[in-house]
C-alpha atoms as a PDB file:
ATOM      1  CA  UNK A   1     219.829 145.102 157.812  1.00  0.00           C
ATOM      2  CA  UNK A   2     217.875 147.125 154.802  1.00  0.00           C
ATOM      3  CA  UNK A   3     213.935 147.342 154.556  1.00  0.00           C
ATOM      4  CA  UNK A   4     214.327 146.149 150.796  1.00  0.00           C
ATOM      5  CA  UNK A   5     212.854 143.301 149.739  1.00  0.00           C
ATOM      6  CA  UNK A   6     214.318 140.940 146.960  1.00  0.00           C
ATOM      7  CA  UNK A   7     211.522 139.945 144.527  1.00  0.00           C
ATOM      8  CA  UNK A   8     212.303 136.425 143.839  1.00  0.00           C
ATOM      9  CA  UNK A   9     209.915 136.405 141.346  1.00  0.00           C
ATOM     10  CA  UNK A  10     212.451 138.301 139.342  1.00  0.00           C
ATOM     11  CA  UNK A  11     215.204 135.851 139.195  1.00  0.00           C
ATOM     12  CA  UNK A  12     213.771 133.160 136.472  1.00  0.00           C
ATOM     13  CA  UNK A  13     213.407 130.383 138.904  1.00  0.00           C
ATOM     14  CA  UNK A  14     210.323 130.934 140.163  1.00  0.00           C
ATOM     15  CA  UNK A  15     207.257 130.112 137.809  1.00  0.00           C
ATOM     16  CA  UNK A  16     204.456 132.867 136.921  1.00  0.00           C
ATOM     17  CA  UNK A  17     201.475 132.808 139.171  1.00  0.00           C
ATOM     18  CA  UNK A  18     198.100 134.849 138.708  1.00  0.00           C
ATOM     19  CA  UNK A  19     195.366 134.863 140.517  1.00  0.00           C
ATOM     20  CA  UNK A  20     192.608 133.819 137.648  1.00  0.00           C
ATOM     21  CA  UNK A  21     189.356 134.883 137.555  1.00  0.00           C
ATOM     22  CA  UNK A  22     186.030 133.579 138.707  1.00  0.00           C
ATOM     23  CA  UNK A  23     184.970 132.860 135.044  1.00  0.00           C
ATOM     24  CA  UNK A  24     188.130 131.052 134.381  1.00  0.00           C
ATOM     25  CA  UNK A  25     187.987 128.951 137.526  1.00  0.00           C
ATOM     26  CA  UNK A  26     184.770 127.934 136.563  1.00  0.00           C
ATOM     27  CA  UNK A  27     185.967 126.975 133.467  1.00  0.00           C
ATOM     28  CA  UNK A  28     188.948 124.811 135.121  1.00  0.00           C
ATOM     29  CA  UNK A  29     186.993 122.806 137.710  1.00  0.00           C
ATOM     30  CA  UNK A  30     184.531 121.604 135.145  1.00  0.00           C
ATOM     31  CA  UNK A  31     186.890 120.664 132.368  1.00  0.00           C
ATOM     32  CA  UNK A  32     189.262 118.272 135.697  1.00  0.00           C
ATOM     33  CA  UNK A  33     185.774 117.611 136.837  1.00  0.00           C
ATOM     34  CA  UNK A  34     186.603 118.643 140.413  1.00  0.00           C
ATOM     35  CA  UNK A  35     185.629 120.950 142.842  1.00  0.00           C
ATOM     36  CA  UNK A  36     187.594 123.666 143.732  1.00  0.00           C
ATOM     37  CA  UNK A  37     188.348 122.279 147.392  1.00  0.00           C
ATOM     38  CA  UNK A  38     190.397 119.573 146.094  1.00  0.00           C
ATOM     39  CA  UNK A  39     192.615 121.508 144.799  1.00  0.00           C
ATOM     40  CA  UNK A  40     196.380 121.501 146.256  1.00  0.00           C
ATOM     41  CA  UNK A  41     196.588 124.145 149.073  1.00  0.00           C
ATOM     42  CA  UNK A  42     198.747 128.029 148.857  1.00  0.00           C
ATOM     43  CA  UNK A  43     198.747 129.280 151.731  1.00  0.00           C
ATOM     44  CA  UNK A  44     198.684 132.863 151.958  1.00  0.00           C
ATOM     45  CA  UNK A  45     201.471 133.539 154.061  1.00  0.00           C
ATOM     46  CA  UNK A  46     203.201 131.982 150.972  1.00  0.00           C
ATOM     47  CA  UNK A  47     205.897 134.614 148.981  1.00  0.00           C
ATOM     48  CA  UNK A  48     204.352 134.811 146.036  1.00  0.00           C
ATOM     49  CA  UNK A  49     200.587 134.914 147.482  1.00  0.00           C
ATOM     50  CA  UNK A  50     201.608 138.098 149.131  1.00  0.00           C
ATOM     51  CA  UNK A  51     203.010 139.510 146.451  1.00  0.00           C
ATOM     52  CA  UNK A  52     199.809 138.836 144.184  1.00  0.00           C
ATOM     53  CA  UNK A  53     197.621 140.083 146.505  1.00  0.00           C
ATOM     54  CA  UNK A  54     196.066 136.843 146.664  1.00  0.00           C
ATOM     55  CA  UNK A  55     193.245 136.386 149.353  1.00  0.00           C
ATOM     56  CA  UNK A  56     191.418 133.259 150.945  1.00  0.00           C
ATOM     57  CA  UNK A  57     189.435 131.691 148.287  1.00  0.00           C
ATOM     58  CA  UNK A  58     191.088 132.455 145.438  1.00  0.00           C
ATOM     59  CA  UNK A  59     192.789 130.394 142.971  1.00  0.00           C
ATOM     60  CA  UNK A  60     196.203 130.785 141.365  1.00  0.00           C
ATOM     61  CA  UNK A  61     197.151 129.735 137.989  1.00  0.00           C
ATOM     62  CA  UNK A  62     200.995 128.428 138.221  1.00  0.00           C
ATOM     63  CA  UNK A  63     202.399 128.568 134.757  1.00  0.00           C
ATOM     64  CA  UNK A  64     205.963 126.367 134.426  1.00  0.00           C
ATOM     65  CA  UNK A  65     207.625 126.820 131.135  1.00  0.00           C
ATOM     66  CA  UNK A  66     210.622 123.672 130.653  1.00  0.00           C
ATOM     67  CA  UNK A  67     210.498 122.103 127.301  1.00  0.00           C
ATOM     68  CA  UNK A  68     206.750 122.594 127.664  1.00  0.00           C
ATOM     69  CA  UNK A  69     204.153 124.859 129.098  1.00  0.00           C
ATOM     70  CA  UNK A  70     202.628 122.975 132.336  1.00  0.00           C
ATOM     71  CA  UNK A  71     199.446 124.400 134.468  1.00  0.00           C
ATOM     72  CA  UNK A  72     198.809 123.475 137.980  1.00  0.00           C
ATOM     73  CA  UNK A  73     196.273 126.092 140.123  1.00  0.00           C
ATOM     74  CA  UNK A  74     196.336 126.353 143.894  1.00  0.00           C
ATOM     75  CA  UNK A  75     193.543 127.342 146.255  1.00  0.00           C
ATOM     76  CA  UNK A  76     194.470 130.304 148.345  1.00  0.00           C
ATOM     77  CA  UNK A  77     193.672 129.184 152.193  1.00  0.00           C
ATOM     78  CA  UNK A  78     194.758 129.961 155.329  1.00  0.00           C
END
């Protein structure tokens, strides 16, 4: 078995993450009026929060392009 890696993110299927800033997150929680724990969970095990980087505590900006552009942001944990 090879050491190389297939980046999945490559293929079209998966959506684009980024991990957003802490301006922009800021900007997010007040306009849902939430607070940044109730966010849905990414663990950071998870594929694509490895490949971002991504640590505990941050928040990632899932963009989802269909017929239309949809958001959704995940906090980073454990």
């Amino acid at each position: 078995m090879s050491d190389d890696k297939i980046d999945v993110s490559l293929s079209g299927m998966v959506p684009e993450h980024e991990i957003i800033s802490k301006a922009e997150e800021q900007k997010m929680l007040a306009v849902y009026g939430i607070k940044k724990e109730m966010l849905p969970k990414l663990k950071v095990t998870d594929p694509q929060a490895k490949r971002l980087g991504a640590k505990i505590g941050d928040v990632v900006k899932i963009t989802r392009k269909d017929t239309c552009v949809n958001l959704a942001y995940r906090l980073v944990v454990k």
